[in-house]
N, C-alpha and C. Protein backbone atom coordinates (compact mmCIF):
# COMPACT_ATOMS: atom_id res chain seq x y z
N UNK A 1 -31.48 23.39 37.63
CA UNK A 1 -30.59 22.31 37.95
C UNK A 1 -29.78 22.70 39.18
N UNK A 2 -29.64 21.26 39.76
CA UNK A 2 -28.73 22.07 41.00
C UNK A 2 -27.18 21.24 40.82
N UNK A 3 -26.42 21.93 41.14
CA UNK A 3 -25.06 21.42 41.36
C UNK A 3 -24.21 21.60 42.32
N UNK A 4 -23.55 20.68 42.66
CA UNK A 4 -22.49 21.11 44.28
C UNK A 4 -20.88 20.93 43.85
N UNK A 5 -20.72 22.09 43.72
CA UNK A 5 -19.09 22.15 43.57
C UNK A 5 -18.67 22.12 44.52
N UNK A 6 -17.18 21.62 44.25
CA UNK A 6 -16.16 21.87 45.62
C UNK A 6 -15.14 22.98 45.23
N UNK A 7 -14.74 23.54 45.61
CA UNK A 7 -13.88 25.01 45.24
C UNK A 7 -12.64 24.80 45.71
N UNK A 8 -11.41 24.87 45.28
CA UNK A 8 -10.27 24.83 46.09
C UNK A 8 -10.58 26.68 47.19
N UNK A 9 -9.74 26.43 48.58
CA UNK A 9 -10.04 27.43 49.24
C UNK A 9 -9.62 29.15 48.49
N UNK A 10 -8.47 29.01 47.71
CA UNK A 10 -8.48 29.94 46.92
C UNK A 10 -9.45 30.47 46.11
N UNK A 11 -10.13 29.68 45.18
CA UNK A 11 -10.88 30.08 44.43
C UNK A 11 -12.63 30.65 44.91
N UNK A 12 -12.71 29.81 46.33
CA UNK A 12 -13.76 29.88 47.01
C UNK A 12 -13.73 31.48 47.46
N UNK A 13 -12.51 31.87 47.94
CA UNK A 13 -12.20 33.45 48.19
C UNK A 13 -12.61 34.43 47.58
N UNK A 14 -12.12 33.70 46.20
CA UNK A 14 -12.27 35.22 44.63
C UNK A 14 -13.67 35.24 44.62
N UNK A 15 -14.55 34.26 44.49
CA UNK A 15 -15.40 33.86 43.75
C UNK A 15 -16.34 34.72 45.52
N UNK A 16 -16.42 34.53 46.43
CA UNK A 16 -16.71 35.36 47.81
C UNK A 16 -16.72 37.03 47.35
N UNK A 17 -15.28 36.83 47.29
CA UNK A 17 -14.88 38.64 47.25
C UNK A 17 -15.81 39.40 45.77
N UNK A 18 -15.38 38.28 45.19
CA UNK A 18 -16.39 39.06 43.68
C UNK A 18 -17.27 39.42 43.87
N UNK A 19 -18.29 38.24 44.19
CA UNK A 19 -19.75 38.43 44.58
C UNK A 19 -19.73 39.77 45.32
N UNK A 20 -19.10 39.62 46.63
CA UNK A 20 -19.45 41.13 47.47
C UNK A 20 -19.17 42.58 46.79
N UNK A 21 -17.93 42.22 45.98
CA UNK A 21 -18.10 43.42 45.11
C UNK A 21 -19.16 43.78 44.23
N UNK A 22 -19.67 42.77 43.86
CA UNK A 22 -20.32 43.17 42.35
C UNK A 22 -21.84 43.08 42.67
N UNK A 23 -21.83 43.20 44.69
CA UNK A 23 -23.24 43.07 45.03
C UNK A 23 -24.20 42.14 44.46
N UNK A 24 -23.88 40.49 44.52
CA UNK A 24 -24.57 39.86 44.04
C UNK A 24 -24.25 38.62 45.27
N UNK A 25 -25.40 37.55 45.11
CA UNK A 25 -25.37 36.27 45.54
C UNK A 25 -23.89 35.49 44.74
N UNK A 26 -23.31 34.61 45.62
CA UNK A 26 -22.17 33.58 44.63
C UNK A 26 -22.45 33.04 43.46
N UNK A 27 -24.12 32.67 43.76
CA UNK A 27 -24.83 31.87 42.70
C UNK A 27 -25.29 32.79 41.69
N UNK A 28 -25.87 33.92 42.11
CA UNK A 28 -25.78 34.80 40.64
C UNK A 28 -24.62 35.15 40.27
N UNK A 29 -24.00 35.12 40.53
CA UNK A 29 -22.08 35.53 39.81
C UNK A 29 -21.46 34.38 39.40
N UNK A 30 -22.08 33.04 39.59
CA UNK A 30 -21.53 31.91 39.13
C UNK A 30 -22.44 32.05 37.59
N UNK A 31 -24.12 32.25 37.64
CA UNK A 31 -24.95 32.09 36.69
C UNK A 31 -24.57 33.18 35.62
N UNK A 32 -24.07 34.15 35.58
CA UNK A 32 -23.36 35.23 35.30
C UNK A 32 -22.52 34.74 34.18
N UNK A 33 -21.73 33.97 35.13
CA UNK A 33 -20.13 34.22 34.71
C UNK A 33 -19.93 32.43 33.64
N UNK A 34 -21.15 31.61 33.59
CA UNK A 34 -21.37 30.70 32.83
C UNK A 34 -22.47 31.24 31.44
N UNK A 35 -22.91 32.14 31.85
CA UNK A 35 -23.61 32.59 30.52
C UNK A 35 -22.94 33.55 29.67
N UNK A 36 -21.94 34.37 30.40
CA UNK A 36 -20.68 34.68 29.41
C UNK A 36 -19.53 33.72 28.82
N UNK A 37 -19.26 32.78 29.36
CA UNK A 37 -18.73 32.24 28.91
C UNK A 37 -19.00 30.59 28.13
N UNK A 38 -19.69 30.07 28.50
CA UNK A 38 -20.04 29.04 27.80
C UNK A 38 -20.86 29.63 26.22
N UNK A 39 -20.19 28.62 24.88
CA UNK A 39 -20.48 28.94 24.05
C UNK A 39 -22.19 28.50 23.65
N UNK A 40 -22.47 29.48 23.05
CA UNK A 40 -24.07 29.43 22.86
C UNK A 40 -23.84 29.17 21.36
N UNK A 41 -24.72 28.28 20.70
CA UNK A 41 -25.21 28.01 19.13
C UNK A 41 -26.54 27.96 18.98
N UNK A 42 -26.68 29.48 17.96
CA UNK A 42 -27.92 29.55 17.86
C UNK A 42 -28.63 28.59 17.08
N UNK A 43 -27.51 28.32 15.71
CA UNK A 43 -28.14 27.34 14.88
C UNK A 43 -28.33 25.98 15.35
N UNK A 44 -29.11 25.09 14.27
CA UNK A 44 -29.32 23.15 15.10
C UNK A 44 -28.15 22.59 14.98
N UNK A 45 -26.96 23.27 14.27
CA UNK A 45 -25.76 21.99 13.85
C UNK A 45 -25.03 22.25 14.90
N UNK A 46 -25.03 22.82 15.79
CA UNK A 46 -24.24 23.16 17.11
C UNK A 46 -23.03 23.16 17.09
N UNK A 47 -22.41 23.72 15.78
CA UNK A 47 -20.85 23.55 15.51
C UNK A 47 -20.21 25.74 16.04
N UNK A 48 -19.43 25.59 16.59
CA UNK A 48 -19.06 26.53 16.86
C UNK A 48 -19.15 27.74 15.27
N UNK A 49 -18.81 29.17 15.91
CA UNK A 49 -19.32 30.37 14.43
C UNK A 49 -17.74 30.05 13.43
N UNK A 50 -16.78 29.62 14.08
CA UNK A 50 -15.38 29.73 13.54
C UNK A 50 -15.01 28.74 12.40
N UNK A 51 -15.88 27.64 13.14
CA UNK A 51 -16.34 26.28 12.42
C UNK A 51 -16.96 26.72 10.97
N UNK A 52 -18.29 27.16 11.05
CA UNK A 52 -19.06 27.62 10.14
C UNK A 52 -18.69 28.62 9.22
N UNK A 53 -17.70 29.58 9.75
CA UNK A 53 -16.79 30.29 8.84
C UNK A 53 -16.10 29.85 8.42
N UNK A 54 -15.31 28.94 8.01
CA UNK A 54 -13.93 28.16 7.54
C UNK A 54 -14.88 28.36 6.07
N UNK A 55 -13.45 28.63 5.68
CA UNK A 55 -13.79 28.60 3.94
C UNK A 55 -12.48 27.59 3.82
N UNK A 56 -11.89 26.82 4.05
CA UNK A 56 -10.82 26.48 3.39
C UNK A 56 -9.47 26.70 3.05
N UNK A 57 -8.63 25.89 2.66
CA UNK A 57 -7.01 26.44 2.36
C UNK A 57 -6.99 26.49 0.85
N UNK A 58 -7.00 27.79 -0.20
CA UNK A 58 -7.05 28.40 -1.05
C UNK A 58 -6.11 27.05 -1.99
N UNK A 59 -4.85 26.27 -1.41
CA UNK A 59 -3.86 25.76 -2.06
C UNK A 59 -4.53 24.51 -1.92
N UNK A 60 -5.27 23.64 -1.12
CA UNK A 60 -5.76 22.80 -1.06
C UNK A 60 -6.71 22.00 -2.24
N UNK A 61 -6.36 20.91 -2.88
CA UNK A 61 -6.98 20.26 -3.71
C UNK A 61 -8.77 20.53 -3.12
N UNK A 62 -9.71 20.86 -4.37
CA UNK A 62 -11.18 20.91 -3.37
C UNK A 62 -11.30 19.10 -4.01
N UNK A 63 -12.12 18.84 -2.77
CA UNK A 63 -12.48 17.51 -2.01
C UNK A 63 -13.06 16.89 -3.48
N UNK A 64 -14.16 17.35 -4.43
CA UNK A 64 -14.74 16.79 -5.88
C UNK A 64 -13.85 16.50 -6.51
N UNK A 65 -12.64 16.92 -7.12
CA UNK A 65 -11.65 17.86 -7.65
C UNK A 65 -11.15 15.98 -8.24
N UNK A 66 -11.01 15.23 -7.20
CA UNK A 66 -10.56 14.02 -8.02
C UNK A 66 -11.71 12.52 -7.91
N UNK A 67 -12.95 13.31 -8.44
CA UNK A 67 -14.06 11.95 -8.03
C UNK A 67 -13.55 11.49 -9.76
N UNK A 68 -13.06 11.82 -10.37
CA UNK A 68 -13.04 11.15 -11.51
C UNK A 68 -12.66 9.99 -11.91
N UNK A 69 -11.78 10.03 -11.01
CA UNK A 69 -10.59 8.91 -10.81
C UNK A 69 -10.95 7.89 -9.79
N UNK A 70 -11.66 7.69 -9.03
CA UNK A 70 -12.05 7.14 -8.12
C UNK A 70 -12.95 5.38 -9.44
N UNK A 71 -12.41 4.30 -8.46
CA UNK A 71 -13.57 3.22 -9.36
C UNK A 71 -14.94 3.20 -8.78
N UNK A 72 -15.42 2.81 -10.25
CA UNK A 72 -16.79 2.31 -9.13
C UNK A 72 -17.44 1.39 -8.95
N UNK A 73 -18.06 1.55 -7.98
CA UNK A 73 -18.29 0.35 -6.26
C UNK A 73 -18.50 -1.07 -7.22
N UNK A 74 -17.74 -1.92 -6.38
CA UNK A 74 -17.84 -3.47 -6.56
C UNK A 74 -19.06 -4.07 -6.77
N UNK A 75 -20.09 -4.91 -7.33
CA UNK A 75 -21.46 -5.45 -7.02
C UNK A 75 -20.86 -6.06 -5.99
N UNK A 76 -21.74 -6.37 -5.06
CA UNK A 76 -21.59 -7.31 -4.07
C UNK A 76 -21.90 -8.74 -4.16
N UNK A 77 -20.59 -9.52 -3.39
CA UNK A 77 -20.80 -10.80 -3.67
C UNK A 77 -22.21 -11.20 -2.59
N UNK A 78 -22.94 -12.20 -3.37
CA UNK A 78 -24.24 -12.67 -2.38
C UNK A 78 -23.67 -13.73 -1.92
N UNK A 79 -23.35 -14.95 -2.67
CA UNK A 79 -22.80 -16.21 -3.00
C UNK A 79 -21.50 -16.78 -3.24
């Protein structure tokens, strides 16, 4: 894919000076510096790992906890 950024002149500098330091093209230090940081999901639900770890608030009613009480569903009017 190609993309054309515009850089404020500051950032155009760092992102210059880096590269020359770190002996690379801008564009490999851009490709670099998006594959460290953009989040990767290995799994299909593409929900972040922090997401998928949540267990819950220990004090929190669990979500079943009051289907008892709930009515149930109306027939629907046709007519």
């Amino acid at each position: 894919m190609k993309i054309t950024l515009q850089l404020p002149p500051d950032l155009e500098r760092q992102l210059l000076d880096s590269a020359d330091r770190s002996q690379q093209t801008p564009e490999a230090l851009i490709v670099q510096t998006l594959r460290q940081h953009l989040p990767l999901f290995p799994d299909s639900t593409g929900w972040p790992q922090v997401v998928l770890d949540y267990v819950g608030d220990p004090e929190f009613p669990a979500f079943e906890s009051a289907r008892d009480e709930l009515l149930p569903p109306r027939e629907p009017e046709l007519f």
